[in-house]
N, C-alpha and C. Protein backbone atom coordinates (compact mmCIF):
# COMPACT_ATOMS: atom_id res chain seq x y z
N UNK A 1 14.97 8.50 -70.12
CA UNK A 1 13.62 8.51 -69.59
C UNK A 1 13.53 9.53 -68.45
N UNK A 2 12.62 10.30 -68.43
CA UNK A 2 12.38 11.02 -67.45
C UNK A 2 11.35 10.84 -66.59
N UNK A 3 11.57 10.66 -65.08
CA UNK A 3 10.94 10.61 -63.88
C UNK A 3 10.18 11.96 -63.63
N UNK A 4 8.42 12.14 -63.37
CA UNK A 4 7.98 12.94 -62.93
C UNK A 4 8.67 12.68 -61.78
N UNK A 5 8.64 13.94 -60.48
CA UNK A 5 8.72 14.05 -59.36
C UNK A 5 7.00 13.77 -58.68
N UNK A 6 7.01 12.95 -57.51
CA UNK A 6 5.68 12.99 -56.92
C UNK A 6 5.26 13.90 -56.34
N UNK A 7 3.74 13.85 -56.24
CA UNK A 7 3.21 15.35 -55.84
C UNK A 7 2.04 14.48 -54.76
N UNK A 8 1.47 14.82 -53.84
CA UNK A 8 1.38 14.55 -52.91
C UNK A 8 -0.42 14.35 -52.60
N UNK A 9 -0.99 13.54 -51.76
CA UNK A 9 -2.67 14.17 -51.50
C UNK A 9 -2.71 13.55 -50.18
N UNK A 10 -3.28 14.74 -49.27
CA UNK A 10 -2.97 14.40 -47.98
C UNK A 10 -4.75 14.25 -47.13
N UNK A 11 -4.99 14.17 -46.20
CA UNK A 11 -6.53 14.12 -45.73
C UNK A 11 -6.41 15.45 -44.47
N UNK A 12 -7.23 16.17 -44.30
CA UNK A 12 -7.66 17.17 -43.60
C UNK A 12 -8.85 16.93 -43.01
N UNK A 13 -8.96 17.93 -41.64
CA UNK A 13 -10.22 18.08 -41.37
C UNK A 13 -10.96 19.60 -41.48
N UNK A 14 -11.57 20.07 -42.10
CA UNK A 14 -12.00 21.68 -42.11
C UNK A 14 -13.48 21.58 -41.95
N UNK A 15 -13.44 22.67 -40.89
CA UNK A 15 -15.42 22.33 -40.93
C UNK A 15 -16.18 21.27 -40.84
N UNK A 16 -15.39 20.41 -39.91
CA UNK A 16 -16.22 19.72 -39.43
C UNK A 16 -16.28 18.21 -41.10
N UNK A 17 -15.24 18.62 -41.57
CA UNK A 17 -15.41 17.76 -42.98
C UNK A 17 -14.26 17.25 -43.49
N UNK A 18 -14.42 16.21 -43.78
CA UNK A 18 -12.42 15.48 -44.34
C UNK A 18 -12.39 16.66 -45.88
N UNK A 19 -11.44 16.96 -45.72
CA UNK A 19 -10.60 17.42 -47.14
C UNK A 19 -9.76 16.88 -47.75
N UNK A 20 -9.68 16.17 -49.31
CA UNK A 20 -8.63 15.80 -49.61
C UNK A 20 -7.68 17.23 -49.93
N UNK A 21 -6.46 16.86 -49.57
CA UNK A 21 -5.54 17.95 -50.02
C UNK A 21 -4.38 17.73 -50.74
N UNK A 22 -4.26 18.35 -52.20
CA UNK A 22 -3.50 17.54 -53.72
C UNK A 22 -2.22 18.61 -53.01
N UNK A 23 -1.23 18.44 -53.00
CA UNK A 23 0.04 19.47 -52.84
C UNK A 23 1.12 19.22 -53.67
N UNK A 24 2.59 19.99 -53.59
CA UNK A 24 3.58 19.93 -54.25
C UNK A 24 4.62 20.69 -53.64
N UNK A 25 6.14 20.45 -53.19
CA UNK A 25 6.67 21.56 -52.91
C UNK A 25 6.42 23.00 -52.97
N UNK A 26 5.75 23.44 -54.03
CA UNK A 26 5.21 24.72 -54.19
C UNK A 26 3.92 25.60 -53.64
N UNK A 27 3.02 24.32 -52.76
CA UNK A 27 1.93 24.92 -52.96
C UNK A 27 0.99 23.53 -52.84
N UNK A 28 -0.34 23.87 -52.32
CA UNK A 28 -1.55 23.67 -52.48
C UNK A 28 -2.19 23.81 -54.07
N UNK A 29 -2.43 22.41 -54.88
CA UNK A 29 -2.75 22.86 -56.12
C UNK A 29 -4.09 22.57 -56.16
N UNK A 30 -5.10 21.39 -55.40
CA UNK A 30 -6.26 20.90 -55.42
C UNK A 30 -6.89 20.72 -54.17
N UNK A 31 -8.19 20.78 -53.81
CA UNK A 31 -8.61 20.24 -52.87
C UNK A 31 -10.20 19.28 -53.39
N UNK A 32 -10.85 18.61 -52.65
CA UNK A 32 -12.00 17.85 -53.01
C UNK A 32 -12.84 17.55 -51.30
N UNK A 33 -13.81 17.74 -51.46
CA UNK A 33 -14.22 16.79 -49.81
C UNK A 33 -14.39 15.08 -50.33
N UNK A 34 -13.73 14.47 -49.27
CA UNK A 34 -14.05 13.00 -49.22
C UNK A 34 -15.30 12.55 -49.07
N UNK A 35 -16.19 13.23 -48.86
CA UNK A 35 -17.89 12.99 -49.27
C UNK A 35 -18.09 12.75 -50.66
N UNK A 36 -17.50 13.65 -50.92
CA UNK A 36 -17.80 14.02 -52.67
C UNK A 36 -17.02 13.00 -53.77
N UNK A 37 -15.79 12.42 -52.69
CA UNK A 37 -14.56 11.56 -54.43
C UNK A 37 -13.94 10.75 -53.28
N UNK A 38 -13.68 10.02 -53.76
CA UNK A 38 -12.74 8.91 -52.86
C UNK A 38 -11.31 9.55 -53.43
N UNK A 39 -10.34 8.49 -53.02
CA UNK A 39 -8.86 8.43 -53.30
C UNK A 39 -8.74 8.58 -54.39
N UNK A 40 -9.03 7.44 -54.65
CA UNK A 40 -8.51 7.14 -55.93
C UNK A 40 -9.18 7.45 -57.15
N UNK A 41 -10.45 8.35 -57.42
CA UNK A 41 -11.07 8.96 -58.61
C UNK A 41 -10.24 10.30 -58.28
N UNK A 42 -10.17 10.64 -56.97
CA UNK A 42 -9.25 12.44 -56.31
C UNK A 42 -8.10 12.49 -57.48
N UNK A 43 -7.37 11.55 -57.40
CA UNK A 43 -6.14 11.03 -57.99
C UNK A 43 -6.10 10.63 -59.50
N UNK A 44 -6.91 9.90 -59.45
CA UNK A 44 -7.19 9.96 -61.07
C UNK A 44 -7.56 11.03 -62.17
N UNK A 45 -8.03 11.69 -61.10
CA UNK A 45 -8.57 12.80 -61.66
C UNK A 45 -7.45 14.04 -61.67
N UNK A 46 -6.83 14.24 -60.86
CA UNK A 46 -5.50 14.90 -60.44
C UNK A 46 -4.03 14.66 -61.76
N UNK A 47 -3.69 13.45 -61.64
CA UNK A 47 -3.19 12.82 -62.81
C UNK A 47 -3.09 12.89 -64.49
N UNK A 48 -4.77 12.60 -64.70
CA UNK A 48 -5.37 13.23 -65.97
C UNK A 48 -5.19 14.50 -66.60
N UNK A 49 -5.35 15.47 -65.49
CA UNK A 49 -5.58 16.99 -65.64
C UNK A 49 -4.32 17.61 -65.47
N UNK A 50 -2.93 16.96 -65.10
CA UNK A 50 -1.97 17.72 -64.46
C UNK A 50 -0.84 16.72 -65.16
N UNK A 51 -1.22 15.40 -65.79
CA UNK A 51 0.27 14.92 -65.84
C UNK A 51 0.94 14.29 -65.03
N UNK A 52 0.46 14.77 -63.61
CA UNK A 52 2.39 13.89 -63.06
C UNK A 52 1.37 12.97 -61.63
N UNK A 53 1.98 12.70 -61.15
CA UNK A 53 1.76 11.25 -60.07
C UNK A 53 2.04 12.14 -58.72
N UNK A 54 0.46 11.22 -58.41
CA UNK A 54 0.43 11.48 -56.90
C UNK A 54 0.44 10.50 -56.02
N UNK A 55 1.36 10.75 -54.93
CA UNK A 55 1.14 9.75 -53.61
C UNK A 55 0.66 10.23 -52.49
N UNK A 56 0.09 9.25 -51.63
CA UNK A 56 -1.34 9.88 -50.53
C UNK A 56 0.06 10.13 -49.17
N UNK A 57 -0.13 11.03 -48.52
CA UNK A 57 0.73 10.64 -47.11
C UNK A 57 0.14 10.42 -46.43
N UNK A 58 0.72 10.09 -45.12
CA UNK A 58 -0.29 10.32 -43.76
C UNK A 58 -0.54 11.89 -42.98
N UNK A 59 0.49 12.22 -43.36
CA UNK A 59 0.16 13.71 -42.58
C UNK A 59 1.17 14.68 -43.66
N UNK A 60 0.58 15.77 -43.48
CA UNK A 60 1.21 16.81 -43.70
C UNK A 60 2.05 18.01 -43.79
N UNK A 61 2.44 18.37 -44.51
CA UNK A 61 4.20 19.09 -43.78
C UNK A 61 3.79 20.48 -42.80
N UNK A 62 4.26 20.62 -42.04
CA UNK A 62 4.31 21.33 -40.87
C UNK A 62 3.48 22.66 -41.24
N UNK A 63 4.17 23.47 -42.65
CA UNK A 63 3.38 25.13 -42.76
C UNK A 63 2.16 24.45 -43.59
N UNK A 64 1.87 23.61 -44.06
CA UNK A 64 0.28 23.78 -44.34
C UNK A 64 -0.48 22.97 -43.41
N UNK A 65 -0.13 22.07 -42.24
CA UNK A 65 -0.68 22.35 -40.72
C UNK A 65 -1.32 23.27 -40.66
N UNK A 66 -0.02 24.08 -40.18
CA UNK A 66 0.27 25.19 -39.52
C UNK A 66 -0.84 26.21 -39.95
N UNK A 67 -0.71 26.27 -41.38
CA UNK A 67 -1.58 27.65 -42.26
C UNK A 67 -3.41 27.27 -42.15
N UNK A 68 -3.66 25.78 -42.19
CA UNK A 68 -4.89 25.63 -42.23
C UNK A 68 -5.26 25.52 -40.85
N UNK A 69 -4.55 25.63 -39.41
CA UNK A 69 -4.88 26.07 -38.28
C UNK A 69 -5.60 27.66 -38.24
N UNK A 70 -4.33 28.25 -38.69
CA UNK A 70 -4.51 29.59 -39.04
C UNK A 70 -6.07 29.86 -39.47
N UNK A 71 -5.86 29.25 -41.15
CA UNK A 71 -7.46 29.56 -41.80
C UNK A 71 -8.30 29.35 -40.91
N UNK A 72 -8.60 28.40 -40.12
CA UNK A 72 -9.86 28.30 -39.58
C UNK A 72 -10.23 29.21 -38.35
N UNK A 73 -9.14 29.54 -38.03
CA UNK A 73 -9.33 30.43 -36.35
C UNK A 73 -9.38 32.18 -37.52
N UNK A 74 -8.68 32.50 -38.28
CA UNK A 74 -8.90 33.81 -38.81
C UNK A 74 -9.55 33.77 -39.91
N UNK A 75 -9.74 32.29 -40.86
CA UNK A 75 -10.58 33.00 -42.50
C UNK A 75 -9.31 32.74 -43.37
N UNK A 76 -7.76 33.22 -43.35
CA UNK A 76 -6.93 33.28 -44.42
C UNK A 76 -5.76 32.64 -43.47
N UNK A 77 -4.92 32.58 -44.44
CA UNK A 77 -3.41 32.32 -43.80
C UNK A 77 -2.10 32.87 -44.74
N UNK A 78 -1.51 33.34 -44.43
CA UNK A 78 -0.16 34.36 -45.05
C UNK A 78 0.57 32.49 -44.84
N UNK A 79 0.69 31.80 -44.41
CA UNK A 79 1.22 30.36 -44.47
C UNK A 79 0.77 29.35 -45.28
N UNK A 80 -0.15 29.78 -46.34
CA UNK A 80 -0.15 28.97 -46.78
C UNK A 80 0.09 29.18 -48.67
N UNK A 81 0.56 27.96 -49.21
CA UNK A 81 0.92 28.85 -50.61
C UNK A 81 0.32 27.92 -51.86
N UNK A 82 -0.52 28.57 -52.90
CA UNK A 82 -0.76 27.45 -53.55
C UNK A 82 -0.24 27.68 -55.26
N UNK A 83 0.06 26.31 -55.66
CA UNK A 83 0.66 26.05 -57.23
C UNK A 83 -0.15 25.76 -57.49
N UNK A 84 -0.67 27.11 -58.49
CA UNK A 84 -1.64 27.17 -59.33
C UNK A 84 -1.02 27.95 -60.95
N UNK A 85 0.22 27.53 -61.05
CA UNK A 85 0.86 28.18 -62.03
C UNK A 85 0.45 27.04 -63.16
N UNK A 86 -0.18 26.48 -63.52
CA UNK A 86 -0.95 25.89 -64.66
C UNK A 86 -2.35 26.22 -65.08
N UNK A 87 -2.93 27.23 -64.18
CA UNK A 87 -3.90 27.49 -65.09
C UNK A 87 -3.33 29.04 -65.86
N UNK A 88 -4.54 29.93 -66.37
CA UNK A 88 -3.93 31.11 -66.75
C UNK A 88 -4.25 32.17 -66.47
N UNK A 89 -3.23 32.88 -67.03
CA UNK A 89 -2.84 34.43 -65.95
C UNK A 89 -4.11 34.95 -65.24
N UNK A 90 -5.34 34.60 -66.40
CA UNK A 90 -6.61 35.47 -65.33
C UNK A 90 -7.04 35.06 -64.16
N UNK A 91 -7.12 33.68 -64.91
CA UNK A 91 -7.54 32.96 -63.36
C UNK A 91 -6.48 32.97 -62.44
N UNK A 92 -5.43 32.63 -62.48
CA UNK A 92 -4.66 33.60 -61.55
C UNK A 92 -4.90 35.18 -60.99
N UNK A 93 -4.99 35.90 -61.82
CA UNK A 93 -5.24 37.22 -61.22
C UNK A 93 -6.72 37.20 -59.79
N UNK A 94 -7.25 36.86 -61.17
CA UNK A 94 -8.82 36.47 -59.89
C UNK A 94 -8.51 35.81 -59.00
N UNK A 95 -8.24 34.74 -58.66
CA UNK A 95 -7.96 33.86 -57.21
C UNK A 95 -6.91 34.58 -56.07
N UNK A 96 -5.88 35.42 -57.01
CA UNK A 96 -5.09 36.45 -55.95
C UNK A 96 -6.24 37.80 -55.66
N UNK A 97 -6.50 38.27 -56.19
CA UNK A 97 -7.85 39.23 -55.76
C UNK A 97 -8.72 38.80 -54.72
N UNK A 98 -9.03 37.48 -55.41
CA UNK A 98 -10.16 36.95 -54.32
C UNK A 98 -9.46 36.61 -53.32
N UNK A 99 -8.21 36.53 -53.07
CA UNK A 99 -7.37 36.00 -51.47
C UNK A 99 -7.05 37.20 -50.80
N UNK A 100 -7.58 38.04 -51.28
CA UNK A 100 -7.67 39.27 -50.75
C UNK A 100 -8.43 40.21 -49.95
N UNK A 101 -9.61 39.31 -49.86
CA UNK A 101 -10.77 39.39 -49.26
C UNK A 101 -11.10 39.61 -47.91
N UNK A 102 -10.97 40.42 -47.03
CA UNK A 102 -11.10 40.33 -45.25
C UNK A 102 -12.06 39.03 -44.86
N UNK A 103 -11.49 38.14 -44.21
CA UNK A 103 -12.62 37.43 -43.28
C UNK A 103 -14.05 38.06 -42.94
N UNK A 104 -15.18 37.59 -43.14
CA UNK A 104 -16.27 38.03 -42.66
C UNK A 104 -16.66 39.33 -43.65
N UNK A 105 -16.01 39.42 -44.30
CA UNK A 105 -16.69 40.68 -45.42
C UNK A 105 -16.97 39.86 -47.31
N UNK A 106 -16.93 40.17 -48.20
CA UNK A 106 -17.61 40.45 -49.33
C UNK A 106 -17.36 41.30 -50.53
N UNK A 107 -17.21 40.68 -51.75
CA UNK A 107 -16.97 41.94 -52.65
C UNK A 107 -17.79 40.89 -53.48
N UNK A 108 -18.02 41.87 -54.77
CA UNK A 108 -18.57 41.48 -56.48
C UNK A 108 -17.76 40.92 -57.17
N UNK A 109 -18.62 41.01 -58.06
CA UNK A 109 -17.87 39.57 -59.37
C UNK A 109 -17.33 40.75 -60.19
N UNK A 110 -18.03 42.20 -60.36
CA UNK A 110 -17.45 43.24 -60.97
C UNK A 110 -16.32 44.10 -60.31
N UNK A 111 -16.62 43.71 -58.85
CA UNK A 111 -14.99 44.99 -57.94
C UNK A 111 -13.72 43.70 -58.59
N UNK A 112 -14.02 42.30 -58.82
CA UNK A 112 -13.15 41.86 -58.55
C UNK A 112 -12.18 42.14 -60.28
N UNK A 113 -13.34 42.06 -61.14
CA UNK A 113 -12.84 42.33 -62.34
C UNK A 113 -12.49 43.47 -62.68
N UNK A 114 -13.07 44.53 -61.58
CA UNK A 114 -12.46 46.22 -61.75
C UNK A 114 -10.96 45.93 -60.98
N UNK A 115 -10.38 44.92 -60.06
CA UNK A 115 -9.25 45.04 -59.25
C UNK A 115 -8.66 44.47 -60.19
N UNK A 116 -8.49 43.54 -61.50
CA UNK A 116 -7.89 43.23 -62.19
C UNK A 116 -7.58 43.76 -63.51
N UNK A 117 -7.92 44.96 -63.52
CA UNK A 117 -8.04 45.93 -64.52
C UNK A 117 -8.55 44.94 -65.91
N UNK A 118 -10.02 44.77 -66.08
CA UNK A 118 -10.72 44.07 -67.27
C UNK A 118 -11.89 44.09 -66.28
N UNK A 119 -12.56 45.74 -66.36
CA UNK A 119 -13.60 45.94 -65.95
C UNK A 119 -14.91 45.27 -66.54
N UNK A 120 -15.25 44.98 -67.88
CA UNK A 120 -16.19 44.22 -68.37
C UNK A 120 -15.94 42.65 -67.83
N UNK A 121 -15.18 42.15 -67.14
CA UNK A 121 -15.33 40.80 -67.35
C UNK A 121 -15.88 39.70 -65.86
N UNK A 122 -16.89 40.81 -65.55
CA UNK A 122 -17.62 39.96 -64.55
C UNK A 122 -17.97 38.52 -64.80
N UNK A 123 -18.53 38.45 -66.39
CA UNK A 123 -18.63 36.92 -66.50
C UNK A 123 -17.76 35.87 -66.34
N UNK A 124 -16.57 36.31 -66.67
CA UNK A 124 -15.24 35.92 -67.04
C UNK A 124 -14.59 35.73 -65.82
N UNK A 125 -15.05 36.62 -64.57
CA UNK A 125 -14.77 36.24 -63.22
C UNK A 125 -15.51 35.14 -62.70
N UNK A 126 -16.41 35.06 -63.19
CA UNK A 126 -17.33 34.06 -62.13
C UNK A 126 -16.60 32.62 -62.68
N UNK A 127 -16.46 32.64 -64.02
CA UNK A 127 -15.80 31.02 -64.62
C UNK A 127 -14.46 30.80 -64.22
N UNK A 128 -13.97 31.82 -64.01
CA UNK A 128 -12.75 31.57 -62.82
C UNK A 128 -12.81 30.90 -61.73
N UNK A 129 -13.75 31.85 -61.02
CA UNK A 129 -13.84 31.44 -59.57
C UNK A 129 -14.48 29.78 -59.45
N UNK A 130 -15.34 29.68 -60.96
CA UNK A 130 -16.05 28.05 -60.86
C UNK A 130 -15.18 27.22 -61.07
N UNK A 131 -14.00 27.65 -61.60
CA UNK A 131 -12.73 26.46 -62.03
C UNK A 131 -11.91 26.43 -60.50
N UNK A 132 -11.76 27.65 -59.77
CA UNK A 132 -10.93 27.55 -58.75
C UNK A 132 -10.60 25.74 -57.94
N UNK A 133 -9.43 25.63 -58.13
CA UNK A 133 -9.24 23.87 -57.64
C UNK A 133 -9.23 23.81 -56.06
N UNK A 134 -9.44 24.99 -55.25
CA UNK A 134 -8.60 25.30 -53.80
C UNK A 134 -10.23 26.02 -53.34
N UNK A 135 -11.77 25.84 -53.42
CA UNK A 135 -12.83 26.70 -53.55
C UNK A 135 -12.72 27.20 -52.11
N UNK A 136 -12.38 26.77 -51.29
CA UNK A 136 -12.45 26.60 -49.86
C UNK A 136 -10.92 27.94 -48.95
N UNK A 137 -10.19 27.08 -49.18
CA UNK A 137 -8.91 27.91 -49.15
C UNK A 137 -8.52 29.70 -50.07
N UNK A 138 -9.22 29.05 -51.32
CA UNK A 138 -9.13 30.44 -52.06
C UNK A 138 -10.29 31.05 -52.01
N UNK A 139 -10.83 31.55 -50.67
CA UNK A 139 -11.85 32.03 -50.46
C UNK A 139 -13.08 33.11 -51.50
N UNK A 140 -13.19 32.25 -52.61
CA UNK A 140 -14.24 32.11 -53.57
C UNK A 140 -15.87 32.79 -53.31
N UNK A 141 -15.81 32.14 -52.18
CA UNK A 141 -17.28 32.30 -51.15
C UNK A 141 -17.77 33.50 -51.01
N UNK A 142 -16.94 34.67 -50.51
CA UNK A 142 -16.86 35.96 -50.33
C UNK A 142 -17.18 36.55 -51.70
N UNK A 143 -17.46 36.27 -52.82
CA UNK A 143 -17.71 36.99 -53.75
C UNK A 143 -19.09 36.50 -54.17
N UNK A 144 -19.98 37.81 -54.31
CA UNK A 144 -21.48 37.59 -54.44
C UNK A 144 -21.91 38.50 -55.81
N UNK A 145 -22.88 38.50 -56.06
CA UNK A 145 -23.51 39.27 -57.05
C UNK A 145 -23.54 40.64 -56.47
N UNK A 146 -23.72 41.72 -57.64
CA UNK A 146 -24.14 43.41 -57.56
C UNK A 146 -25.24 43.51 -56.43
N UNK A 147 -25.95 42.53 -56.41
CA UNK A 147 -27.20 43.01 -56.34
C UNK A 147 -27.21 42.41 -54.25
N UNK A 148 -26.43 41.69 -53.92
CA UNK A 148 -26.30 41.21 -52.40
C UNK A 148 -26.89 39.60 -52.26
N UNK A 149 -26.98 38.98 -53.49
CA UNK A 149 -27.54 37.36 -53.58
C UNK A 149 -26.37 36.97 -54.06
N UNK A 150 -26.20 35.57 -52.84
CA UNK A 150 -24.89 35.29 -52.96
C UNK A 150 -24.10 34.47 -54.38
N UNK A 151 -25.23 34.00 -55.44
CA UNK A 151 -24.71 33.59 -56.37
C UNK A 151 -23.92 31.85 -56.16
N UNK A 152 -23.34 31.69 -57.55
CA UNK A 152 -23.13 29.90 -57.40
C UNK A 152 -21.80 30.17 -56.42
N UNK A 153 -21.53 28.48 -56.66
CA UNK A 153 -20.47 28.13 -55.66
C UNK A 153 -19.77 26.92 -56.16
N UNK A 154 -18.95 26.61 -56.37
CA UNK A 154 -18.50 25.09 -56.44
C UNK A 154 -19.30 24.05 -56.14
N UNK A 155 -19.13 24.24 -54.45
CA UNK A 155 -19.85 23.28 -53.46
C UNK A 155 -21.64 23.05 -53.23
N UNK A 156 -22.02 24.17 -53.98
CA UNK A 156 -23.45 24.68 -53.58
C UNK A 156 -24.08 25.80 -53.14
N UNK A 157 -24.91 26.66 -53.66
CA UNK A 157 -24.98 28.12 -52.89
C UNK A 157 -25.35 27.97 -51.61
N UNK A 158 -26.02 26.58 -50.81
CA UNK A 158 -26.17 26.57 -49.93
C UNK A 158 -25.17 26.46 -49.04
N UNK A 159 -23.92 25.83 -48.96
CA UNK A 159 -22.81 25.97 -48.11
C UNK A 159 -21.97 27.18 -48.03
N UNK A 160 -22.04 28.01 -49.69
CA UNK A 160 -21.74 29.54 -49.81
C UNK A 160 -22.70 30.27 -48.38
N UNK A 161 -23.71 30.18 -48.52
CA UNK A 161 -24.20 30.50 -47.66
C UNK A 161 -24.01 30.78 -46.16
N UNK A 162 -23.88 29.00 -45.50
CA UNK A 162 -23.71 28.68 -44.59
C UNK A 162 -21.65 29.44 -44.06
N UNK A 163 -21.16 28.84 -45.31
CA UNK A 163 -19.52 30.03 -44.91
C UNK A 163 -20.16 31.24 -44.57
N UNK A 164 -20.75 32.39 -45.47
CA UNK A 164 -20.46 33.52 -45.37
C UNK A 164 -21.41 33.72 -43.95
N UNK A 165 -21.89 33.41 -43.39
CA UNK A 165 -22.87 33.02 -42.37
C UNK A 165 -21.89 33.07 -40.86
N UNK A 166 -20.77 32.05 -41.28
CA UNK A 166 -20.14 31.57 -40.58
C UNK A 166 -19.33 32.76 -40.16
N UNK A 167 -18.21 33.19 -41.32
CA UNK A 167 -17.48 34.19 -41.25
C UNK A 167 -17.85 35.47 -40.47
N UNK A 168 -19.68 35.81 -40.53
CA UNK A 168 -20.20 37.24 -40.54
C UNK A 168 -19.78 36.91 -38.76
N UNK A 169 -20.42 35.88 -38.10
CA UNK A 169 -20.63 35.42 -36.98
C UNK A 169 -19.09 35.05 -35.67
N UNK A 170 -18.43 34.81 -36.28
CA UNK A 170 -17.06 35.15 -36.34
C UNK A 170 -16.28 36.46 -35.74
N UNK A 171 -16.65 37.06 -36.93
CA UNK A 171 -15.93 38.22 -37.38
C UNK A 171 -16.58 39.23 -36.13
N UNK A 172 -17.97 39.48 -35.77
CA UNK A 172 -18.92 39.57 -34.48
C UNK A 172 -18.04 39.50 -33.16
N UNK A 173 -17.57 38.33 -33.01
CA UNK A 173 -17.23 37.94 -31.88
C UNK A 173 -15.47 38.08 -31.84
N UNK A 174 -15.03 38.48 -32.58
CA UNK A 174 -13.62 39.07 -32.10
C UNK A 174 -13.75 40.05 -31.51
């Protein structure tokens, strides 16, 4: 019989908002706000989609502290790492593109699909970015339409909003 190894969901505060946070030795694989899912649908839902078992901690291991200190005072963190090696290669490609993004700036749904060499697949970017499990961390937000309208969001175009808002205001005051 084989034992999954446990994988972890911890509670955060970002923005003023609890975060659940799904982890694994490897990485940051999920996040959810506790407005939005309790524990135990977070988890159920985590489980379903991934296979293996999660347990809640009380706190969190030191570099993703550490890295989501970071995020919030700069926008990104070089500390923080996420296991996202179950979805596929594109959406991978896109979510590393999109973590690529300067704080307080902006790119398209087409630079991002021109940086991944599959210049036609602006559409194909955006269903990426809507699957992204990390919307927050894998700074998603920063990517708007051709045209300068910021387009959907996971969370709502209105909190897209209110981030890129945030970031511009920010970014000002360094």
């Amino acid at each position: 019989m084989v034992i999954k190894p446990f994988h972890h969901i911890g509670l955060v505060e970002i923005l003023e908002e609890q975060l659940w946070l799904a982890f694994t030795k490897s990485g940051i694989c999920a996040s959810e706000f506790k407005k939005k899912i309790n524990l135990k649908e977070f988890k159920n839902h985590l489980e379903e989609k991934t296979g293996n078992n999660f347990l809640k901690v009380d706190s969190l291991s030191n570099d993703i502290e550490e890295g989501i200190n970071q995020w919030l005072v700069k926008g990104y963190s070089a500390k923080l790492k996420f296991e996202i090696s179950d979805y596929s290669s594109f959406q991978q490609k896109v979510w590393r593109s999109c973590s690529q993004i300067p704080f307080g700036e902006t790119t398209t749904y087409s630079k991002i699909a021109k940086d991944i060499n599959n210049p036609k697949a602006q559409r194909a970017v955006g269903s990426a970015l809507g699957a992204n499990p990390i919307p927050l961390l894998i700074p998603c937000h920063r990517v708007v339409r051709n045209d300068g309208s910021v387009g959907e969001y996971a969370y709502g175009s209105r909190l897209k909003e209110l981030l890129l808002k945030r970031e511009k205001y920010a970014n000002v005051l360094d």
